[in-house]
Protein backbone atom coordinates (compact mmCIF):
# COMPACT_ATOMS: atom_id res chain seq x y z
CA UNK A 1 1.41 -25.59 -29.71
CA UNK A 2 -1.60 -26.44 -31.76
CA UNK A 3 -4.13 -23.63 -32.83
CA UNK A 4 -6.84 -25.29 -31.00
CA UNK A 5 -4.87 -26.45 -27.74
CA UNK A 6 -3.90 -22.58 -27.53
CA UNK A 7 -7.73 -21.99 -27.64
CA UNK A 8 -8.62 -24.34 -25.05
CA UNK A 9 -5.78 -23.39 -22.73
CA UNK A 10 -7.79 -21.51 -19.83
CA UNK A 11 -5.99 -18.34 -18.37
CA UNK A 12 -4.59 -18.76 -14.35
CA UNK A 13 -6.48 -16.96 -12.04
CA UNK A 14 -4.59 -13.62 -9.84
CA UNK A 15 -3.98 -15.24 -6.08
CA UNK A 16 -5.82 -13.10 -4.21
CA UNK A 17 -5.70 -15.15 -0.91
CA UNK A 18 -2.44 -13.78 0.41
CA UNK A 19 -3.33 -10.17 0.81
CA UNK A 20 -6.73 -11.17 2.82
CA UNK A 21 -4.33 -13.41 4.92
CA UNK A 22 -2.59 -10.40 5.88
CA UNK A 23 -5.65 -8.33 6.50
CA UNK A 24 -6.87 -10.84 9.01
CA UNK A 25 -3.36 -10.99 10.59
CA UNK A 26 -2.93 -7.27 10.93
CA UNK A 27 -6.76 -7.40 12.82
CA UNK A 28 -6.33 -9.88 14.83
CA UNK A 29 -2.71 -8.59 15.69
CA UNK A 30 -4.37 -4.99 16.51
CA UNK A 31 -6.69 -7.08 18.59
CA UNK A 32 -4.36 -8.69 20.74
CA UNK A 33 -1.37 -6.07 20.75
CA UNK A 34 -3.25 -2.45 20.18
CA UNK A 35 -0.33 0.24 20.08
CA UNK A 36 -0.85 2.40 23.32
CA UNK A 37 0.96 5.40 24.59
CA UNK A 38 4.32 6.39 23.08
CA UNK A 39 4.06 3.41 20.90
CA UNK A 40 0.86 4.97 19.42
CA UNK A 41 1.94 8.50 18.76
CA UNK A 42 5.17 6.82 16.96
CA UNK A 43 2.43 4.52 14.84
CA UNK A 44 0.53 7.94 13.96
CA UNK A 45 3.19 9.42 12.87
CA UNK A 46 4.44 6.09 10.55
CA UNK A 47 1.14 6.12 9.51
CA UNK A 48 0.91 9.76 8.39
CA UNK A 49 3.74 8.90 6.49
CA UNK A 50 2.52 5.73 4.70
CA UNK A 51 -0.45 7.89 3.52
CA UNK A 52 1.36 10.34 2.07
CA UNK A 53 4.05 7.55 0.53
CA UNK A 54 0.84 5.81 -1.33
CA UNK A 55 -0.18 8.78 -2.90
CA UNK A 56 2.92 10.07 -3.88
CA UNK A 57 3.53 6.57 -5.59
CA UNK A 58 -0.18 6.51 -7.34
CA UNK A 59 0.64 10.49 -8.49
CA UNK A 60 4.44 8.90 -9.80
CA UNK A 61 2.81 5.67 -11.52
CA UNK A 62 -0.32 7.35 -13.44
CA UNK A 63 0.33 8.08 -17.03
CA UNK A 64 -1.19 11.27 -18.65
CA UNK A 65 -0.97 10.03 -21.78
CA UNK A 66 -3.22 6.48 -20.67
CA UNK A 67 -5.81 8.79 -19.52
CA UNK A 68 -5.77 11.05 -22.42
CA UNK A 69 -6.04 8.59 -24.91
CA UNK A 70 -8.78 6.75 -22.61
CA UNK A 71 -11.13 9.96 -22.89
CA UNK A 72 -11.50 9.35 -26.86
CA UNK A 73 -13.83 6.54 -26.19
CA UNK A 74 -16.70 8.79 -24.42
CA UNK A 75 -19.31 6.22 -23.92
CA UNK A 76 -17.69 3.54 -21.81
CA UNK A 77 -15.78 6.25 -20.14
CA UNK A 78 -19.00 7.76 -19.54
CA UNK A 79 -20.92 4.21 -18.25
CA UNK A 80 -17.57 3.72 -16.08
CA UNK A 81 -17.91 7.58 -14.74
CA UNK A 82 -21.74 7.14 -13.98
CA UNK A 83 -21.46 3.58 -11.94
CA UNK A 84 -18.35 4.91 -9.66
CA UNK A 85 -20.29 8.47 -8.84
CA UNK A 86 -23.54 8.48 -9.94
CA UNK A 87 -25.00 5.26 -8.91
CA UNK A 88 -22.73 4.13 -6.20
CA UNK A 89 -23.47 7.09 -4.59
CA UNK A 90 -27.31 7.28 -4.98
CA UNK A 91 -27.14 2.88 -3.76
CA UNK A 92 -25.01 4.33 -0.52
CA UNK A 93 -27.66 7.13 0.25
CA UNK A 94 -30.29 4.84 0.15
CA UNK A 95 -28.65 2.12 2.41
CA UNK A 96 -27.11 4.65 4.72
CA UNK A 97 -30.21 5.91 5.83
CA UNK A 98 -31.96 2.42 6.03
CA UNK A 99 -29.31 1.46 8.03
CA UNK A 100 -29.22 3.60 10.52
CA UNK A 101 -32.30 2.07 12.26
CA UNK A 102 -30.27 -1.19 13.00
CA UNK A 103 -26.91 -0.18 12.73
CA UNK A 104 -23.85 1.80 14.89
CA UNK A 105 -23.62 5.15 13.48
CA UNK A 106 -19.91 4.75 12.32
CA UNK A 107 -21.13 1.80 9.82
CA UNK A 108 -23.79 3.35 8.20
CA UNK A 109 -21.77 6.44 7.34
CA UNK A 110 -18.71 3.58 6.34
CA UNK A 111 -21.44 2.15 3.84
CA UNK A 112 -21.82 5.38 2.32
CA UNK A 113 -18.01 5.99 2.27
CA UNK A 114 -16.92 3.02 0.24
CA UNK A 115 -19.84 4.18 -2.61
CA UNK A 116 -18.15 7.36 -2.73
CA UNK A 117 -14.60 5.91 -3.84
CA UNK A 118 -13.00 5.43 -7.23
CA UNK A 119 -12.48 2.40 -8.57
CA UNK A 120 -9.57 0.23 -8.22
CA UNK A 121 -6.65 -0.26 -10.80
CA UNK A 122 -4.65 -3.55 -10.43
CA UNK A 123 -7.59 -5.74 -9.94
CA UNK A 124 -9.77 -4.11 -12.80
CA UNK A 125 -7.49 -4.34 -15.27
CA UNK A 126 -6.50 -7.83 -14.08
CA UNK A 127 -10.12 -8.98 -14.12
CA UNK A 128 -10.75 -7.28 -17.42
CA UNK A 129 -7.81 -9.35 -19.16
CA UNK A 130 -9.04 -12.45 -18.02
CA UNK A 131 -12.20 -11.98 -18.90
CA UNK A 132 -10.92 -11.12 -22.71
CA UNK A 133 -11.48 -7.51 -22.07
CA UNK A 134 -10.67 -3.83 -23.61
CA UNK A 135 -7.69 -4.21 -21.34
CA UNK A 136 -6.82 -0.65 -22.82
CA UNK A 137 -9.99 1.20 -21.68
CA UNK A 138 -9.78 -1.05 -18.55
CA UNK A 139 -6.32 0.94 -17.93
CA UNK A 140 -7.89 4.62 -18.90
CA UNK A 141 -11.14 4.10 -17.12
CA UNK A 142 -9.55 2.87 -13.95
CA UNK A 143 -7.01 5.83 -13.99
CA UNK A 144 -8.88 8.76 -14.42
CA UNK A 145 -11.10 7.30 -11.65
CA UNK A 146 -8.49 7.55 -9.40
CA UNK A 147 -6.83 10.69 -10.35
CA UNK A 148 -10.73 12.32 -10.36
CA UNK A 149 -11.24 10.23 -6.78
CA UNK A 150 -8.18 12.41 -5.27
CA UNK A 151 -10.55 15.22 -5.63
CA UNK A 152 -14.06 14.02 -5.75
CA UNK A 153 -14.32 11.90 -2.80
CA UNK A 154 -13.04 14.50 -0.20
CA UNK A 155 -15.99 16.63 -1.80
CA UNK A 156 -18.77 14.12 -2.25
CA UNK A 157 -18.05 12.73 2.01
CA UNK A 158 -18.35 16.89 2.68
CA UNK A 159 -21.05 16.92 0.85
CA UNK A 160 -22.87 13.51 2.20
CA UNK A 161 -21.48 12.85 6.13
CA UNK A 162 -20.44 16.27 6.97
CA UNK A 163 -23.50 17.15 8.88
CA UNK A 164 -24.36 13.15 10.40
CA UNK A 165 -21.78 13.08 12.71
CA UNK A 166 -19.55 10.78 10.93
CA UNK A 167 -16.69 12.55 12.61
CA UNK A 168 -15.22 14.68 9.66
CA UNK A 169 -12.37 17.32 11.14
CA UNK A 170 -13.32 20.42 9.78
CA UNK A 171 -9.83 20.81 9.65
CA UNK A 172 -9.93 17.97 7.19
CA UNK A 173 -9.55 19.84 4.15
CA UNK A 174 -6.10 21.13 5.03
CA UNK A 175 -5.05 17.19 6.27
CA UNK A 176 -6.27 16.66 2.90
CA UNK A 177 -3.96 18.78 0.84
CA UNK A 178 -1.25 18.14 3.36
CA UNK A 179 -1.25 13.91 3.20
CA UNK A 180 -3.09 13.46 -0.40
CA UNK A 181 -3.27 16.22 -2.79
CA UNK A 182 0.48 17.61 -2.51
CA UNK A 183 2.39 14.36 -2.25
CA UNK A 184 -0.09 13.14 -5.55
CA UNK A 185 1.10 16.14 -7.35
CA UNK A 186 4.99 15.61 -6.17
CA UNK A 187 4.44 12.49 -7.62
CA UNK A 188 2.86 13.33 -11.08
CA UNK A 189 5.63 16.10 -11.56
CA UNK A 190 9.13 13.64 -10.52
CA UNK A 191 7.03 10.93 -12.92
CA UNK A 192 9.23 11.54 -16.00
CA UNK A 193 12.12 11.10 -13.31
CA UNK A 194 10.75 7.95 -11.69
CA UNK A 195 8.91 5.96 -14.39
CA UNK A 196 11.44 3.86 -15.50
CA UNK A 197 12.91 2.91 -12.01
CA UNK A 198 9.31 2.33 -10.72
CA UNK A 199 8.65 -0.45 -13.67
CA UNK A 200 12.18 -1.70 -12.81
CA UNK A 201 11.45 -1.96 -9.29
CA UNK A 202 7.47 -3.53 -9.34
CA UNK A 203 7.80 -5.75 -6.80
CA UNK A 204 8.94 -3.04 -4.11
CA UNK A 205 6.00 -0.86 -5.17
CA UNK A 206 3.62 -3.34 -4.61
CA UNK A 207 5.12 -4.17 -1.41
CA UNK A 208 5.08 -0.70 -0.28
CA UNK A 209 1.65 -0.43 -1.09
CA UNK A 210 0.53 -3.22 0.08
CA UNK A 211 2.49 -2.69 3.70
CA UNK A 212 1.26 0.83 4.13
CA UNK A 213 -2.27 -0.62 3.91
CA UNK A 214 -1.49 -3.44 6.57
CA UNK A 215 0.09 -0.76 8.57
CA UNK A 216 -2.82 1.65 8.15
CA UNK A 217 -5.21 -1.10 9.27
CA UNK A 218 -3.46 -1.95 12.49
CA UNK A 219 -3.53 1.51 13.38
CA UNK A 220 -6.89 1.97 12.52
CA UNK A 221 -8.12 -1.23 14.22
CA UNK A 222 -5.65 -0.79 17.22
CA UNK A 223 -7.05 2.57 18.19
CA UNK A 224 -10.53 1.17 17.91
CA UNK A 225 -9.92 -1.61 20.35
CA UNK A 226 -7.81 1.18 22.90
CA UNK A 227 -11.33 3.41 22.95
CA UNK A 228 -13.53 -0.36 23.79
CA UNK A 229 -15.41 1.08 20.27
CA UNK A 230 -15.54 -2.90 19.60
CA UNK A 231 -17.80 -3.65 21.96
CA UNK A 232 -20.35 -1.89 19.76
CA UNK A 233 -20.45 -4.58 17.20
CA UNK A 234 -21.52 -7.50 17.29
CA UNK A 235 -21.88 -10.60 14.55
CA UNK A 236 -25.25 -9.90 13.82
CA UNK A 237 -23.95 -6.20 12.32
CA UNK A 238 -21.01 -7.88 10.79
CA UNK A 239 -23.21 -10.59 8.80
CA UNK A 240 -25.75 -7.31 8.11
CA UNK A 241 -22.66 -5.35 6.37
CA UNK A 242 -21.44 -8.27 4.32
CA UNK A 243 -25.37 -8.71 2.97
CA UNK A 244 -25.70 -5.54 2.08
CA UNK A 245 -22.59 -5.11 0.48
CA UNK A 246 -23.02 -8.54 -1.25
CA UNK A 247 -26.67 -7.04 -2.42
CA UNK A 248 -24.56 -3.72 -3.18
CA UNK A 249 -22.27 -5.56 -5.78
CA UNK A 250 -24.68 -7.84 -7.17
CA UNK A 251 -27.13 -4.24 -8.26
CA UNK A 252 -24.18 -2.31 -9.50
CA UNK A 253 -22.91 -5.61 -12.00
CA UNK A 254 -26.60 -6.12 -12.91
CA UNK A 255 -27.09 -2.56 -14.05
CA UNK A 256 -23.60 -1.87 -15.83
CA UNK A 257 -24.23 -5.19 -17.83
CA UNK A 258 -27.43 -4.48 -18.43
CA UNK A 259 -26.91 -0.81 -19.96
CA UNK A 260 -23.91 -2.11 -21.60
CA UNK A 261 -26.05 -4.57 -23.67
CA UNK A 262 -28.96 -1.63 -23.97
CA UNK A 263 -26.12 0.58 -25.75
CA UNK A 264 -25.03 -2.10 -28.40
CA UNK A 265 -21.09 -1.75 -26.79
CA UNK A 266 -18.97 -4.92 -27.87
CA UNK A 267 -18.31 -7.55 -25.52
CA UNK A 268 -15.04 -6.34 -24.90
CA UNK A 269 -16.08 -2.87 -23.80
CA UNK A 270 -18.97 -4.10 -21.86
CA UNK A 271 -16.04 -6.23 -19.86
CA UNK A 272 -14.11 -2.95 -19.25
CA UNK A 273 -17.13 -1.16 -18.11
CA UNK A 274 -18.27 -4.20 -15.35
CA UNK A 275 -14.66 -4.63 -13.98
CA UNK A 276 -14.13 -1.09 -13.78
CA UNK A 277 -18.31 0.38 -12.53
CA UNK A 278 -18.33 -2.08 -10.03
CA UNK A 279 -15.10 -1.59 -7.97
CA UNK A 280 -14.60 0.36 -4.90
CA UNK A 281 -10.34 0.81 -3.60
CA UNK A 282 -9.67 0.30 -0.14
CA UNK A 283 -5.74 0.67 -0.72
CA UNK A 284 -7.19 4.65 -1.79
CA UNK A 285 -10.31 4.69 0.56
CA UNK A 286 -8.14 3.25 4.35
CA UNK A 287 -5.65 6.08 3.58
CA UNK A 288 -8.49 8.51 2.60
CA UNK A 289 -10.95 7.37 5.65
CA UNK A 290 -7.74 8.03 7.95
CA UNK A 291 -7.61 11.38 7.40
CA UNK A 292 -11.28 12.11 6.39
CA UNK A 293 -12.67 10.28 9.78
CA UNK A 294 -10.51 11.10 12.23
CA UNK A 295 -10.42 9.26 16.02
CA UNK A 296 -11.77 5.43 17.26
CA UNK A 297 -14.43 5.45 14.67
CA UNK A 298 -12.36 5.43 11.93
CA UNK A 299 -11.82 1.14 12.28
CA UNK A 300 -16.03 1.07 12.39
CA UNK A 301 -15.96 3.11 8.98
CA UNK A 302 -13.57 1.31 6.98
CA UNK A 303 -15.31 -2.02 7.89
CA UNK A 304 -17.63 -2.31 5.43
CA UNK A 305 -14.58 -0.98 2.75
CA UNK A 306 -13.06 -3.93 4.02
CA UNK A 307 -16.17 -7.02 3.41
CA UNK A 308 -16.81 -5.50 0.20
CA UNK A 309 -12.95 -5.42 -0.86
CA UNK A 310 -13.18 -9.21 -0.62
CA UNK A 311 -16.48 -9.59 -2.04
CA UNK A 312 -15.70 -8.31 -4.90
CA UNK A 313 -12.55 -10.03 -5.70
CA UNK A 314 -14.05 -13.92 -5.70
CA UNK A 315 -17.38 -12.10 -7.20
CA UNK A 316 -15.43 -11.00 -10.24
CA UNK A 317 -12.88 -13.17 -9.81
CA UNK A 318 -15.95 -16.05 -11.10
CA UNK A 319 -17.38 -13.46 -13.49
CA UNK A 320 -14.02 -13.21 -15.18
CA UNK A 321 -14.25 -16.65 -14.98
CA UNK A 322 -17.38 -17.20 -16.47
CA UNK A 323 -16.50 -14.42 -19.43
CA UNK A 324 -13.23 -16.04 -20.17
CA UNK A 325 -15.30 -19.40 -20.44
CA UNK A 326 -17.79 -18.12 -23.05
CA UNK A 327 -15.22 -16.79 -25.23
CA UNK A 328 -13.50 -19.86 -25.20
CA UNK A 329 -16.35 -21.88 -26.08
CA UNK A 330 -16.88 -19.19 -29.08
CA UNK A 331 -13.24 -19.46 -30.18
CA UNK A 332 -13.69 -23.47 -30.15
CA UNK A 333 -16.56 -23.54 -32.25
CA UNK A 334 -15.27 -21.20 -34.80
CA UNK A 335 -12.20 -23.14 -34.55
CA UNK A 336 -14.26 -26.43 -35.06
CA UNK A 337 -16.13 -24.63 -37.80
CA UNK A 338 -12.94 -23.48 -39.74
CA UNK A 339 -11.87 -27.11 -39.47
CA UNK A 340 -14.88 -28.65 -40.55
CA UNK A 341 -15.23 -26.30 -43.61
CA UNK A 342 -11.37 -27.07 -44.56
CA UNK A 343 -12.47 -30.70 -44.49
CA UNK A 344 -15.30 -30.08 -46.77
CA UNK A 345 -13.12 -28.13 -49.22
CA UNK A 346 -10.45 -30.71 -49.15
CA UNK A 347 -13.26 -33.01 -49.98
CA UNK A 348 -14.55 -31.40 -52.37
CA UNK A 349 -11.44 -30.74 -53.95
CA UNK A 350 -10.63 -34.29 -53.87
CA UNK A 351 -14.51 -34.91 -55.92
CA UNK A 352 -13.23 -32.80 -58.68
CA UNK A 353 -9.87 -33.84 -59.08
CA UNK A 354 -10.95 -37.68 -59.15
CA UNK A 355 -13.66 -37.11 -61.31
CA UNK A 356 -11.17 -35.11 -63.16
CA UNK A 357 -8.86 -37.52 -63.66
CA UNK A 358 -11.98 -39.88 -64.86
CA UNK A 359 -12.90 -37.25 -67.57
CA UNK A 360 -9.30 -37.40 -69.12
CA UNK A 361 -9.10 -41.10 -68.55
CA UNK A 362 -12.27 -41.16 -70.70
């Protein structure tokens, strides 16, 4: 392949349709088959178990050594550090106490919930390598989120929800350590044991993760529609959650590009830092909320996670897009230029051995 066909070849978007096809289905399942009785206490218990599964797989599949080698470059560690719980946090504050005039309880405090989670890994670094990223930091940035998230999050929704009758267990803390801190330590400890047969075995990860969340959501939704907590919500609050987590995204990506370009960081890093500042997990924040929100309310909570899951991914998925695109167009001209100047050489070169050729023929 030709230099400049290799330039112009644009990079294939992630599909990111089939996991919100599965969202939908496990909704609209828990909508029209809810678990009751027996059946529910055997889907508590499955789900207790899927919680503690994920984590033990995030605690098996986080390198040390990414996120030690990630904290040498302090400044877009520090912009990336600052978006997830700094500004997230302060954005959620605001709009959970706005939102309270016009909105159930159990949404405003799930606004303020999905500001207080870490960031997500697959679909940053995904984002950030199409984009022509620090694919690198992407990796570091979006790991120690998550392994600071295990901790922080638990603290900051003490901190934030515990006295607005969000419904946190003040039994929580020992749930907590039970379904999320011990299996993510199990899991960092039996990593040298299970690295290699994780990376052999990707495909069953991912489906593991991806099942507990459907299976976590069904739950979650199912118990909602048991206790009639549905009937709170209508499409007016719905639409209201998707603006302001739409409005959400677009601040946080305005302000991490804008400090980015304040600071002088490369294109590359400034990348990293957007993909990475402006994500929020919900395959870490429906396991977390589960345990953290205990009861009905929990499917009200994890609502807006949910919107702004989705938002996100076709919002970046067009940034990427639209980063991807510029660099392109940069390598093309300097491709172009290169071209045009071995032309002129060749041209030139041509002059002077013609004339040349004159001289001696003189």
């Amino acid at each position: 392949m030709r230099p400049l066909e290799t330039v112009m070849k644009r990079p294939r978007m992630p599909n990111i349709d089939t996991f919100l096809v599965a969202l939908v289905a496990a909704v609209a399942l828990a909508a029209i088959m809810p678990a009751r009785g027996a059946m529910a206490v055997w889907v508590g218990h499955a789900v207790t178990a899927a919680v503690a599964l994920l984590f033990f797989l995030y605690g098996a599949k986080l390198s040390k050594e990414a996120v030690l080698e990630g904290m040498s470059h302090w400044r877009l560690q520090s912009l990336v550090f600052a978006s997830t719980y700094v500004l997230f946090p302060l954005i959620g504050l605001a709009m959970a106490r706005a939102s309270r005039l016009f909105l159930p309880e159990e949404l405003s405090a799930g606004l303020l919930f999905l500001c207080l989670l870490p960031s997500t890994v697959q679909s940053s670094i995904a984002f950030t390598a199409i984009a022509r990223g620090n694919v690198p930091a992407a990796l570091c940035s979006a790991s120690m989120s998550n392994l600071l998230g295990v901790v922080l999050t638990p603290a900051l929704v003490a901190l934030t929800l515990g006295g607005h009758g969000a419904g946190i267990d003040p039994h929580a803390l020992g749930e907590i350590a039970l379904q999320l801190l011990l299996p993510f330590a199990l899991g960092q400890a039996l990593r040298p044991l299970l690295r290699s047969a994780l990376e052999d075995h990707r495909a069953v990860t991912a489906l593991v993760d991806r099942g507990s969340i459907l299976l976590i959501v069904y739950a979650a939704f199912g118990e909602g529609m048991v206790a009639g907590i549905w009937g709170q919500i209508g499409l007016r609050d719905l639409l209201i959650v998707l603006g302001l987590d739409g409005a959400m995204l677009v601040a946080v990506l305005a302000a991490t590009t804008a400090v980015c370009r304040l600071l002088g960081l490369g294109r590359a890093d400034e990348i990293a830092v957007v993909f990475c500042g402006s994500k929020k997990s919900m395959a870490g924040g429906i396991p977390m909320a589960n345990v953290l929100f205990p009861g009905p309310g929990v499917a009200l909570v994890v609502l807006p996670l949910m919107l702004f899951h989705q938002t996100q991914l076709f919002a970046c998925a067009a940034l990427a897009r639209r980063y991807a695109a510029r660099r392109e167009d940069r390598d093309i001209a300097r491709a172009c230029h290169a071209r045009l100047a071995f032309d002129a050489d060749g041209i030139r070169g041509a002059a002077e051995l013609r004339d040349g050729r004159h001289r001696v023929g003189r």
